[in-house]
C-alpha atoms as a PDB file:
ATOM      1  CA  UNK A   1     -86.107  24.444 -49.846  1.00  0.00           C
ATOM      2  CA  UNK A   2     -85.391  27.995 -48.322  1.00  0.00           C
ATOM      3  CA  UNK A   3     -83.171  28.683 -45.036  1.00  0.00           C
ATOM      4  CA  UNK A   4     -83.432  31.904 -43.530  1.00  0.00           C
ATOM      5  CA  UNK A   5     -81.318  33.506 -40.172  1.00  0.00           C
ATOM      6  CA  UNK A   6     -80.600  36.152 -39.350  1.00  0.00           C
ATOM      7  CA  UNK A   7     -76.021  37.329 -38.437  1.00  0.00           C
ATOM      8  CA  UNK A   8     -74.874  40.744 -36.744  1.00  0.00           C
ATOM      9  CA  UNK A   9     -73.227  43.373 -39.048  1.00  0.00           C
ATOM     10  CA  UNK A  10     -71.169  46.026 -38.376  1.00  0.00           C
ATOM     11  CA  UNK A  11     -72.019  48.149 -41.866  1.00  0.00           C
ATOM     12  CA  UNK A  12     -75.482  49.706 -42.803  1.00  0.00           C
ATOM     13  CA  UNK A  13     -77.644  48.083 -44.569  1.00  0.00           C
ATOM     14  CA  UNK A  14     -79.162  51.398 -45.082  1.00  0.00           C
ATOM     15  CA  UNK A  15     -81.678  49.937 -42.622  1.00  0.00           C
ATOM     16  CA  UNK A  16     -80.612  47.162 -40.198  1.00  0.00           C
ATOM     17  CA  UNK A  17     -82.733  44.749 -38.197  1.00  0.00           C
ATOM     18  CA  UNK A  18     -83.170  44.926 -34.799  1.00  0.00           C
ATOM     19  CA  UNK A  19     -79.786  45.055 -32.899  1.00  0.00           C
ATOM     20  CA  UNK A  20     -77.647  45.897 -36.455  1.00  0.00           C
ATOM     21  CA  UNK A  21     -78.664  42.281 -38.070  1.00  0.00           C
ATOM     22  CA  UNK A  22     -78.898  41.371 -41.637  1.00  0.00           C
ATOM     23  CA  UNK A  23     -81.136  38.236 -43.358  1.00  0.00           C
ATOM     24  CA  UNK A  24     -79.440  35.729 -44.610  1.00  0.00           C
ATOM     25  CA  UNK A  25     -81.630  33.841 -47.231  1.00  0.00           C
ATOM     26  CA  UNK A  26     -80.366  30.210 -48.675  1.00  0.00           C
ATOM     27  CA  UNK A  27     -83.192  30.118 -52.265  1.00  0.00           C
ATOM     28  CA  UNK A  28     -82.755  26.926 -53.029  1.00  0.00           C
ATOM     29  CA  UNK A  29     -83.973  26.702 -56.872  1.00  0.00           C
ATOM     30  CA  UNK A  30     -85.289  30.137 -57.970  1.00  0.00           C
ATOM     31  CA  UNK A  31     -85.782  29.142 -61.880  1.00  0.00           C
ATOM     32  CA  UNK A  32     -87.709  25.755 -61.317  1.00  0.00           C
ATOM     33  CA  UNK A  33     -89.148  25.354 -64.901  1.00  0.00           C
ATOM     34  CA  UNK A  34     -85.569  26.361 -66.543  1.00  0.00           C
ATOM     35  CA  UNK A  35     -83.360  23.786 -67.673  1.00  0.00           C
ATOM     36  CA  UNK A  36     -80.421  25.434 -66.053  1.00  0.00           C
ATOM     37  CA  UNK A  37     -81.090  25.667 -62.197  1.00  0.00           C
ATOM     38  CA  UNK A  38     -80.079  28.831 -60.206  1.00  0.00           C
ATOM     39  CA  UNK A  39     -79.648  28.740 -56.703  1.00  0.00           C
ATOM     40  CA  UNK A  40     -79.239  31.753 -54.955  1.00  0.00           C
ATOM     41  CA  UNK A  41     -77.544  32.869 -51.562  1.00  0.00           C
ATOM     42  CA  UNK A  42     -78.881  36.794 -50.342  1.00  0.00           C
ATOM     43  CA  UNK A  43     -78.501  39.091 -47.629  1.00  0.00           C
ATOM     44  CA  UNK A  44     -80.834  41.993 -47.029  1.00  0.00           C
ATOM     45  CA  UNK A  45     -81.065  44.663 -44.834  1.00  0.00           C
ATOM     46  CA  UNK A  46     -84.558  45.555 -43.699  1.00  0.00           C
ATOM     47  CA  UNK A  47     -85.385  48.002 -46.746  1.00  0.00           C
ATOM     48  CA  UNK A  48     -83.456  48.165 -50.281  1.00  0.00           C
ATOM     49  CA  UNK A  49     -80.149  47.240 -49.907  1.00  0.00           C
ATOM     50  CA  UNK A  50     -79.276  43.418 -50.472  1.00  0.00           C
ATOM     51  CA  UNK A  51     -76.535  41.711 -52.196  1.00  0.00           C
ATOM     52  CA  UNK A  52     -76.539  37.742 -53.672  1.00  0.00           C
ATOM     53  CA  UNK A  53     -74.864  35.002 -55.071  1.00  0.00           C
ATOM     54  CA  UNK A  54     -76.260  33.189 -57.798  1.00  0.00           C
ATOM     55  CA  UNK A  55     -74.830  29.622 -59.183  1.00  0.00           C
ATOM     56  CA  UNK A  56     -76.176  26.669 -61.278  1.00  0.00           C
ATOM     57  CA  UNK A  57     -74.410  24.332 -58.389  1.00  0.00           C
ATOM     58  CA  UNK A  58     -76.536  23.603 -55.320  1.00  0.00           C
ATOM     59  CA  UNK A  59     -73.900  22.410 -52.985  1.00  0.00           C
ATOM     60  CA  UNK A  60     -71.888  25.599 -53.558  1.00  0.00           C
ATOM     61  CA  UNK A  61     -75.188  27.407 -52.882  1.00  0.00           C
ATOM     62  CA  UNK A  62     -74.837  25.856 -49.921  1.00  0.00           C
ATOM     63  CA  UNK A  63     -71.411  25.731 -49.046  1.00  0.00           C
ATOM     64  CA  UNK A  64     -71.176  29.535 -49.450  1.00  0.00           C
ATOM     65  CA  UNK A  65     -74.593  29.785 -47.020  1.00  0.00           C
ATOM     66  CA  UNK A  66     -72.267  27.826 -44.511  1.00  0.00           C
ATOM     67  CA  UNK A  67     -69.408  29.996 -44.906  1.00  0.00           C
ATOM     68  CA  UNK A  68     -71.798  33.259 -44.785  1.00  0.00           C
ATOM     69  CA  UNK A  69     -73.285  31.550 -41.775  1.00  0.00           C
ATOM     70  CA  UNK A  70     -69.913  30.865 -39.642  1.00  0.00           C
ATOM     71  CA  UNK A  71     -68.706  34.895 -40.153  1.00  0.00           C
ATOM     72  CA  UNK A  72     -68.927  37.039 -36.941  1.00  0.00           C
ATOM     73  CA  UNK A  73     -69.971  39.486 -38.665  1.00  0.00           C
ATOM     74  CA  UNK A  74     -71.967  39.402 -42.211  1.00  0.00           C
ATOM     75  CA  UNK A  75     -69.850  43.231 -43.406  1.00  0.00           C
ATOM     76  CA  UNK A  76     -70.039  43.736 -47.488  1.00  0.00           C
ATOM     77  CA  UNK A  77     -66.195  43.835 -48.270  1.00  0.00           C
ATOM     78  CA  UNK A  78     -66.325  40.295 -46.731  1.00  0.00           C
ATOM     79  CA  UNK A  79     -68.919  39.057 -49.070  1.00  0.00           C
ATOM     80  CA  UNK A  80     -67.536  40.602 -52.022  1.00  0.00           C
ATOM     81  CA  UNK A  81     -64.499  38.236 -51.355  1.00  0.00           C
ATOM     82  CA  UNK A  82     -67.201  35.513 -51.836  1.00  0.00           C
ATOM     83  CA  UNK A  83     -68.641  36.640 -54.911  1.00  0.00           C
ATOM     84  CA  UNK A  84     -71.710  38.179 -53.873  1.00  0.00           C
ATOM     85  CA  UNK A  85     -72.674  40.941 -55.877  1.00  0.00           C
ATOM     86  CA  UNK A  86     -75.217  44.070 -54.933  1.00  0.00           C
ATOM     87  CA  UNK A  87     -78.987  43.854 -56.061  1.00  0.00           C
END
């Protein structure tokens, strides 16, 4: 299952979306035919610059989608408090 919204920033993305947004991407599974799952949290700008979270636990996939989801402001010092790490 994949979520996708899109949360205002106030750093560059080096591109933003439209009105300074980011995309905020819940993966669900991205290694189905592992025996170790990975489920993976990412947010993009609109050209190269994305960082994500990666864990073998779905519900703290998703608990850290709900925390990304209830910032004002999706900024990359925030989300390095949460683990996230640059791709």
């Amino acid at each position: 299952m994949r979520y996708t919204c899109f949360k205002k920033t106030k750093d560059n993305w080096c591109g933003n979306y439209y009105n300074e947004l980011v995309k905020l991407t819940f993966h669900g599974n991205i290694s189905p035919y592992q025996e170790t799952p990975i489920y993976r949290v990412s947010i993009w700008g609109n050209d190269n610059m994305g960082m994500e979270f990666d864990t073998n636990n779905e519900l703290t996939a998703q608990g850290i989608f709900q925390q990304v989801i209830g910032l004002e402001y999706v900024n990359r010092a925030d989300l390095i408090k949460l683990n996230f790490v640059l791709s």
